[in-house]
N, C-alpha and C. Protein backbone atom coordinates (compact mmCIF):
# COMPACT_ATOMS: atom_id res chain seq x y z
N UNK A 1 19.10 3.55 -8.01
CA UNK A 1 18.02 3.21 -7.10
C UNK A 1 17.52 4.40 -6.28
N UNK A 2 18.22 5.76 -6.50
CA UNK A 2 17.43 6.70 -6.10
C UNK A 2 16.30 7.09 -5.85
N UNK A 3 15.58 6.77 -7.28
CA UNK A 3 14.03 6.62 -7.62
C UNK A 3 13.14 5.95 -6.70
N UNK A 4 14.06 4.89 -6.74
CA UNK A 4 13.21 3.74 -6.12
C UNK A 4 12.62 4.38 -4.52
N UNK A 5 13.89 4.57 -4.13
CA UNK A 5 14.04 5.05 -2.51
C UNK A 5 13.17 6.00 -2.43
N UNK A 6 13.42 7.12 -3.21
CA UNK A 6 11.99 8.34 -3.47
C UNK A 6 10.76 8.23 -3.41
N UNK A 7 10.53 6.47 -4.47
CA UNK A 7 9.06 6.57 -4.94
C UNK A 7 8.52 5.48 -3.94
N UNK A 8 9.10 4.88 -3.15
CA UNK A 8 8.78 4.14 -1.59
C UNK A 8 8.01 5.42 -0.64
N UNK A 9 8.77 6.32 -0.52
CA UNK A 9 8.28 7.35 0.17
C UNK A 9 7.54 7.88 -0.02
N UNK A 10 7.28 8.17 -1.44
CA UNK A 10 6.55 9.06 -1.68
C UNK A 10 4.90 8.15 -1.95
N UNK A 11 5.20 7.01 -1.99
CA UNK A 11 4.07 6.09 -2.49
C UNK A 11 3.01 5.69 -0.81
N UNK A 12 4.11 5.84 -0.09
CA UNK A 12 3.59 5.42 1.58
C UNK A 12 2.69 6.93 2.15
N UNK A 13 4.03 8.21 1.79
CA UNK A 13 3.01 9.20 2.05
C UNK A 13 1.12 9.41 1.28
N UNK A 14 1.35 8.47 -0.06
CA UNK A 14 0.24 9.21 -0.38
C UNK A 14 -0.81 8.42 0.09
N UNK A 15 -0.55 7.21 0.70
CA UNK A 15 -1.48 6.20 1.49
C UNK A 15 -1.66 6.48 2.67
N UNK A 16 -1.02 7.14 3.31
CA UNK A 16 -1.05 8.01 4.87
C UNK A 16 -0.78 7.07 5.78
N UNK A 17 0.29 6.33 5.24
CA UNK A 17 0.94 5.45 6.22
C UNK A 17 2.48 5.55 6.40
N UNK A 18 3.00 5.84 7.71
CA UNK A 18 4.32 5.95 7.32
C UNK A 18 5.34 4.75 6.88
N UNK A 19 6.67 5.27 6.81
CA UNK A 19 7.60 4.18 6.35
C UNK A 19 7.90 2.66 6.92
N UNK A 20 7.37 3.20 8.79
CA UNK A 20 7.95 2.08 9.29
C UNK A 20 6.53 1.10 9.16
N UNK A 21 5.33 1.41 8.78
CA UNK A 21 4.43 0.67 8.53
C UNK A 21 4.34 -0.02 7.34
N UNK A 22 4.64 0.37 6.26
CA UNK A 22 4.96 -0.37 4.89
C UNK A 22 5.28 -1.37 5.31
N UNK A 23 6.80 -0.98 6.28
CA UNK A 23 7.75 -1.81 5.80
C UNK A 23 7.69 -3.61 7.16
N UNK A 24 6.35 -2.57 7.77
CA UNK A 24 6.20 -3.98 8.46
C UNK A 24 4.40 -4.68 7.80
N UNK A 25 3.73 -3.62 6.96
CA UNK A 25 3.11 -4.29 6.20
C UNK A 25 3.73 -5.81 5.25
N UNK A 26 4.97 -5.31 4.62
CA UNK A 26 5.60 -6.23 3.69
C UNK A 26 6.42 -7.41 4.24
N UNK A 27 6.29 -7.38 5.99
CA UNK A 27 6.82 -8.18 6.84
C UNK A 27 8.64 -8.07 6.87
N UNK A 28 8.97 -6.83 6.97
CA UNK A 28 10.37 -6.46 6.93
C UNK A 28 10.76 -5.97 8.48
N UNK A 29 11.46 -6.29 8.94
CA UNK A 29 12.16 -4.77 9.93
C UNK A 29 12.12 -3.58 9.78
N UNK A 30 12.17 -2.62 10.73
CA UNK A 30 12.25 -1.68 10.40
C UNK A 30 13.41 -0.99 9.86
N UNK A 31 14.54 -1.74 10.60
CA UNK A 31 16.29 -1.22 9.81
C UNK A 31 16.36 -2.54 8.76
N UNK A 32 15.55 -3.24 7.66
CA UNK A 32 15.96 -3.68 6.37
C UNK A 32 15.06 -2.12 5.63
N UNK A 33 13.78 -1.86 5.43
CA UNK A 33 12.74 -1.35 5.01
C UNK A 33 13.87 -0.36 4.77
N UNK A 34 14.29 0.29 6.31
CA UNK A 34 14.77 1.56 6.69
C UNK A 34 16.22 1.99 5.38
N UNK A 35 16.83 0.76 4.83
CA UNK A 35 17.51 0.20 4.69
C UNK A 35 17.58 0.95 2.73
N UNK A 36 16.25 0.36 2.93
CA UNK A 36 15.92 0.30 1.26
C UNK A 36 15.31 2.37 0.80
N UNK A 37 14.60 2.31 2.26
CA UNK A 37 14.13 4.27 1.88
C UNK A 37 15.25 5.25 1.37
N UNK A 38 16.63 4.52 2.63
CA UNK A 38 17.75 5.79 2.55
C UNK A 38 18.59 5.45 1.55
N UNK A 39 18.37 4.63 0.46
CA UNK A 39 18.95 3.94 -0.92
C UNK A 39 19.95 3.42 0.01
N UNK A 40 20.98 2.83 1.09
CA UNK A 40 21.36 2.33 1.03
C UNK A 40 21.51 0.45 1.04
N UNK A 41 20.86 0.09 0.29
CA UNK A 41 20.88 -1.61 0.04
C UNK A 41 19.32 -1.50 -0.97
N UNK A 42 19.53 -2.43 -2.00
CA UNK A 42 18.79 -2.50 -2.59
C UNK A 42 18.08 -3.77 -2.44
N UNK A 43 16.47 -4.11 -2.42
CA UNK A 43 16.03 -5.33 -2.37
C UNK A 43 16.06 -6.36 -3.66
N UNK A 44 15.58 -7.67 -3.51
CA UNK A 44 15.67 -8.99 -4.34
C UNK A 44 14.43 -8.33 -4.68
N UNK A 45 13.81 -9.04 -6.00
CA UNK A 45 13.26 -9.09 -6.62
C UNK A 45 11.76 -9.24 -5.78
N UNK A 46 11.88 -10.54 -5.00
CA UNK A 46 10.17 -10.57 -4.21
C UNK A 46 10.16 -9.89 -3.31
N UNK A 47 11.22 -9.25 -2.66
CA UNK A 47 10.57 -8.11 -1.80
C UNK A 47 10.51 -6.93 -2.48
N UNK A 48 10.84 -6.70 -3.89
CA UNK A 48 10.18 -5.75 -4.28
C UNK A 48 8.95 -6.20 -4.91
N UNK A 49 8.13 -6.69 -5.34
CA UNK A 49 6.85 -7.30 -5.97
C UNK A 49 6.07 -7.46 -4.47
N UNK A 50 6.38 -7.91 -2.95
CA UNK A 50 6.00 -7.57 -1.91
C UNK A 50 5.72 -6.14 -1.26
N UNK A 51 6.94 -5.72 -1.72
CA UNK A 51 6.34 -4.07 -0.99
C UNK A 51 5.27 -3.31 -2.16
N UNK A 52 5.49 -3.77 -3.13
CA UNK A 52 4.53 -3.09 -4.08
C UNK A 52 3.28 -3.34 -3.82
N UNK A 53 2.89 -4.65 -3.38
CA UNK A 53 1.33 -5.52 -2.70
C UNK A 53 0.95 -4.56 -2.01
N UNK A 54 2.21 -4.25 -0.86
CA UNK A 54 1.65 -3.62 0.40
C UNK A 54 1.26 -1.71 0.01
N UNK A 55 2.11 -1.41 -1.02
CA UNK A 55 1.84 -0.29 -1.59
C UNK A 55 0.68 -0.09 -2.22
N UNK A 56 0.28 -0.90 -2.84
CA UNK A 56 -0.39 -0.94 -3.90
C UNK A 56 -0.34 -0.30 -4.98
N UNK A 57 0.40 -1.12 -5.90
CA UNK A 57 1.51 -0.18 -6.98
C UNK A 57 1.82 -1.69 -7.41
N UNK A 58 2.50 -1.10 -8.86
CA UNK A 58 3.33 -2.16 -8.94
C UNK A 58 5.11 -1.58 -8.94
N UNK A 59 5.45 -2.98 -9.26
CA UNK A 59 7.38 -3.01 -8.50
C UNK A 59 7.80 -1.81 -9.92
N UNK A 60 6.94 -2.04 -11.67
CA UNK A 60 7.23 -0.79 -12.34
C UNK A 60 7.69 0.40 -11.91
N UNK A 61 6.45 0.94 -11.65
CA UNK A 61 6.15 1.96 -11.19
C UNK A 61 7.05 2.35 -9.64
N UNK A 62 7.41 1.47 -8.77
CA UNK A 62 8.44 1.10 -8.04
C UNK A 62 9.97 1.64 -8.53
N UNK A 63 9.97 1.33 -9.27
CA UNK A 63 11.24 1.06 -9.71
C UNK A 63 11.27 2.34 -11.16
N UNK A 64 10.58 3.06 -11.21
CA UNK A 64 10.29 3.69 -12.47
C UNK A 64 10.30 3.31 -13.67
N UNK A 65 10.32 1.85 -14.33
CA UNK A 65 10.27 1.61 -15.21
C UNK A 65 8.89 2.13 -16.31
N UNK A 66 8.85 3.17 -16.81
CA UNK A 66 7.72 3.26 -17.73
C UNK A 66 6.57 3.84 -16.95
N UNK A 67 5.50 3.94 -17.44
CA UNK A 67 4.06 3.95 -17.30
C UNK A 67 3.40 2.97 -17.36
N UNK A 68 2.20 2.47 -16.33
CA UNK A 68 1.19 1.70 -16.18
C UNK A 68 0.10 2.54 -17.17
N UNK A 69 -0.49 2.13 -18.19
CA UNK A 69 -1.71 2.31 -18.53
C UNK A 69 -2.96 2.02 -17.83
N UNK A 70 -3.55 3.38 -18.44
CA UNK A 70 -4.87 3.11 -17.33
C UNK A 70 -4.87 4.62 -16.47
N UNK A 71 -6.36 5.08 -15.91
CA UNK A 71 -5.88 5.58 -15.05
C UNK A 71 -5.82 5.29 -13.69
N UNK A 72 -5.08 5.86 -12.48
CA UNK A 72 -5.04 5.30 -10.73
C UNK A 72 -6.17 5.21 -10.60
N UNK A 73 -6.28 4.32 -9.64
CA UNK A 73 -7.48 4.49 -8.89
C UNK A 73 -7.58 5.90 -7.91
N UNK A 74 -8.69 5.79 -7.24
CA UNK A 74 -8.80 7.11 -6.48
C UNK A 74 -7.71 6.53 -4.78
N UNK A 75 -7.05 8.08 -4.44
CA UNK A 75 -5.88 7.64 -3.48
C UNK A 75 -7.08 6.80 -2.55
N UNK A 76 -8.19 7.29 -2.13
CA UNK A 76 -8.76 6.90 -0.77
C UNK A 76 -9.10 5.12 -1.02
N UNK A 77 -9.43 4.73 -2.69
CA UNK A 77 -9.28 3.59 -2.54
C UNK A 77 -8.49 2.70 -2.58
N UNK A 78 -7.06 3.15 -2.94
CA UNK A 78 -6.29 2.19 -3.01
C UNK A 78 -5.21 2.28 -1.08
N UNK A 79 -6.23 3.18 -0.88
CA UNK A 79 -5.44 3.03 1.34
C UNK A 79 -6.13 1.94 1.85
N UNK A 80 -7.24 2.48 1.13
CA UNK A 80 -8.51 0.95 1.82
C UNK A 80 -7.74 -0.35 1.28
N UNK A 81 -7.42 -0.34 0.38
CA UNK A 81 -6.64 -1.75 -0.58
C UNK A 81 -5.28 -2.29 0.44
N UNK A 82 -4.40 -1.31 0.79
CA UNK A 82 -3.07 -1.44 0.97
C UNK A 82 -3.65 -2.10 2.64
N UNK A 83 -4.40 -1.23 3.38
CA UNK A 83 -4.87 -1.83 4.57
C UNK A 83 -5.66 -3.00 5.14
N UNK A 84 -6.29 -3.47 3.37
CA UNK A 84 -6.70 -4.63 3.59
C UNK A 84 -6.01 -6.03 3.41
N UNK A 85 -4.55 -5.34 3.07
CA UNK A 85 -3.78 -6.66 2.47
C UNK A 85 -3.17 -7.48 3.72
N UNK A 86 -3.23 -6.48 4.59
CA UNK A 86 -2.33 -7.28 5.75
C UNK A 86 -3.71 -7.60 7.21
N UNK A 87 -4.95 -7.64 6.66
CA UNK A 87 -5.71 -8.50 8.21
C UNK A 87 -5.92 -9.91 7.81
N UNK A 88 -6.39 -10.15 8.57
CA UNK A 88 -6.64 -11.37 9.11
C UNK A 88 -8.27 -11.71 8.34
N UNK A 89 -8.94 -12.95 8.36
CA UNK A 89 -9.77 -13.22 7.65
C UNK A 89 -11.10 -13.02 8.47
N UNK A 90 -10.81 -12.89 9.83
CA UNK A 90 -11.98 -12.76 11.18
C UNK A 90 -12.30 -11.23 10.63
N UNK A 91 -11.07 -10.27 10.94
CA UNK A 91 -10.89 -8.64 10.19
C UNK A 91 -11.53 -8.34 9.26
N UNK A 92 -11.03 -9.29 7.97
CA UNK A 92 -11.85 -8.84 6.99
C UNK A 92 -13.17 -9.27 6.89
N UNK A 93 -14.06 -9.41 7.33
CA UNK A 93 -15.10 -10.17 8.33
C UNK A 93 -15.99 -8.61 8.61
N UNK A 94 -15.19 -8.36 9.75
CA UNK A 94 -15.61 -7.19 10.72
C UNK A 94 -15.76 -6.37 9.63
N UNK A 95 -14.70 -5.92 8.46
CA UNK A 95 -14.70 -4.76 7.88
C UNK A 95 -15.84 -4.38 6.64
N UNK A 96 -15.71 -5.99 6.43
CA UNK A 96 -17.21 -6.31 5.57
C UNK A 96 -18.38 -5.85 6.11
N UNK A 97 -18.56 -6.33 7.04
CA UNK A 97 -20.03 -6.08 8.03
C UNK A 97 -19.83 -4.57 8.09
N UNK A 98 -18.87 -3.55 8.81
CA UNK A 98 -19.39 -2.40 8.77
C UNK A 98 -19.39 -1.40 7.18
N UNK A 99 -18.93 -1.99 6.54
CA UNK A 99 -18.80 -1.49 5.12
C UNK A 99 -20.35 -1.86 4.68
N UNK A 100 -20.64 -3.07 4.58
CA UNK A 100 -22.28 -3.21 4.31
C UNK A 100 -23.28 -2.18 5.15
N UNK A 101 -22.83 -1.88 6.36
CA UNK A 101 -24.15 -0.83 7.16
C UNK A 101 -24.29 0.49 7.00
N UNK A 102 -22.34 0.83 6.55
CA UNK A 102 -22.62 1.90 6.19
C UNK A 102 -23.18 2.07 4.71
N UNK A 103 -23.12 1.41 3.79
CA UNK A 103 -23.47 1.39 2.74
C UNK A 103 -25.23 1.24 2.37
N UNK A 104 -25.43 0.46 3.60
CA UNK A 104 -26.95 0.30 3.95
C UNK A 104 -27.34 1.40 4.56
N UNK A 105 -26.94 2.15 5.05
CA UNK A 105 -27.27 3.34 5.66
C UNK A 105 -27.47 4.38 5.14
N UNK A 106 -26.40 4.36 3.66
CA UNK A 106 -26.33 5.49 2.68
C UNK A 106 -28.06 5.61 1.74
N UNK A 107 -28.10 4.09 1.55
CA UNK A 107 -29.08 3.83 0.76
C UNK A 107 -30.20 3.78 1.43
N UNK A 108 -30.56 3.76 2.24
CA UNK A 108 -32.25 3.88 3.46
C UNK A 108 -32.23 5.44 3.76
N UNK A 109 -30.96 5.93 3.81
CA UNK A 109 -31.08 7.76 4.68
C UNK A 109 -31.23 8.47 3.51
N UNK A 110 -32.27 9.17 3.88
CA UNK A 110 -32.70 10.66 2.62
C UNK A 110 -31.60 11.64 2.36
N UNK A 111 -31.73 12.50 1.50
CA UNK A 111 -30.91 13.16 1.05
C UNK A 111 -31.33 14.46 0.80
């Protein structure tokens, strides 16, 4: 489970969120999460398919089993992904609306 512990870390750094945020993205503590980074204790099965949600990844790739086919998405969209998994439905609301203005904004402003 080395890997695993590695590719937690290394999967949170590339989302620019740290560890203790994952691991309260995936609704953990910070000493279970903390738990699982420093390989000591390994998780059940749905909290690994949970932290992968919050990663945005799958528990594979988690866990190093193999290659996902396909290629990643781009990092900046899958932060937007991982950050949208944990608001609220009012949130995702708000985030809609300014995502539409700026997007409306792109498309009305000259270039």
């Amino acid at each position: 489970m080395d890997l695993f512990a590695s590719n937690l870390k290394k999967r949170a750094a590339e989302l620019g969120i740290s560890n203790s945020e994952a691991g309260r993205r995936a609704g953990l503590s910070e000493r279970r999460y903390g738990n699982y980074i420093n390989n000591r204790r390994e998780p059940d099965l749905a909290t690994v398919v949970r932290i992968a949600t919050v990663l945005q990844t799958t528990p594979d790739r988690l866990l190093s089993f193999g290659e996902d086919a396909g290629e990643p998405e781009p990092i900046s969209r899958q932060r937007i992904q991982a950050a949208i998994s944990v608001l609220s439905p009012e949130d995702l609301e708000r985030v809609a609306i300014m995502v539409e203005a700026l997007a409306d904004k792109r498309h009305t402003s000259p270039e």
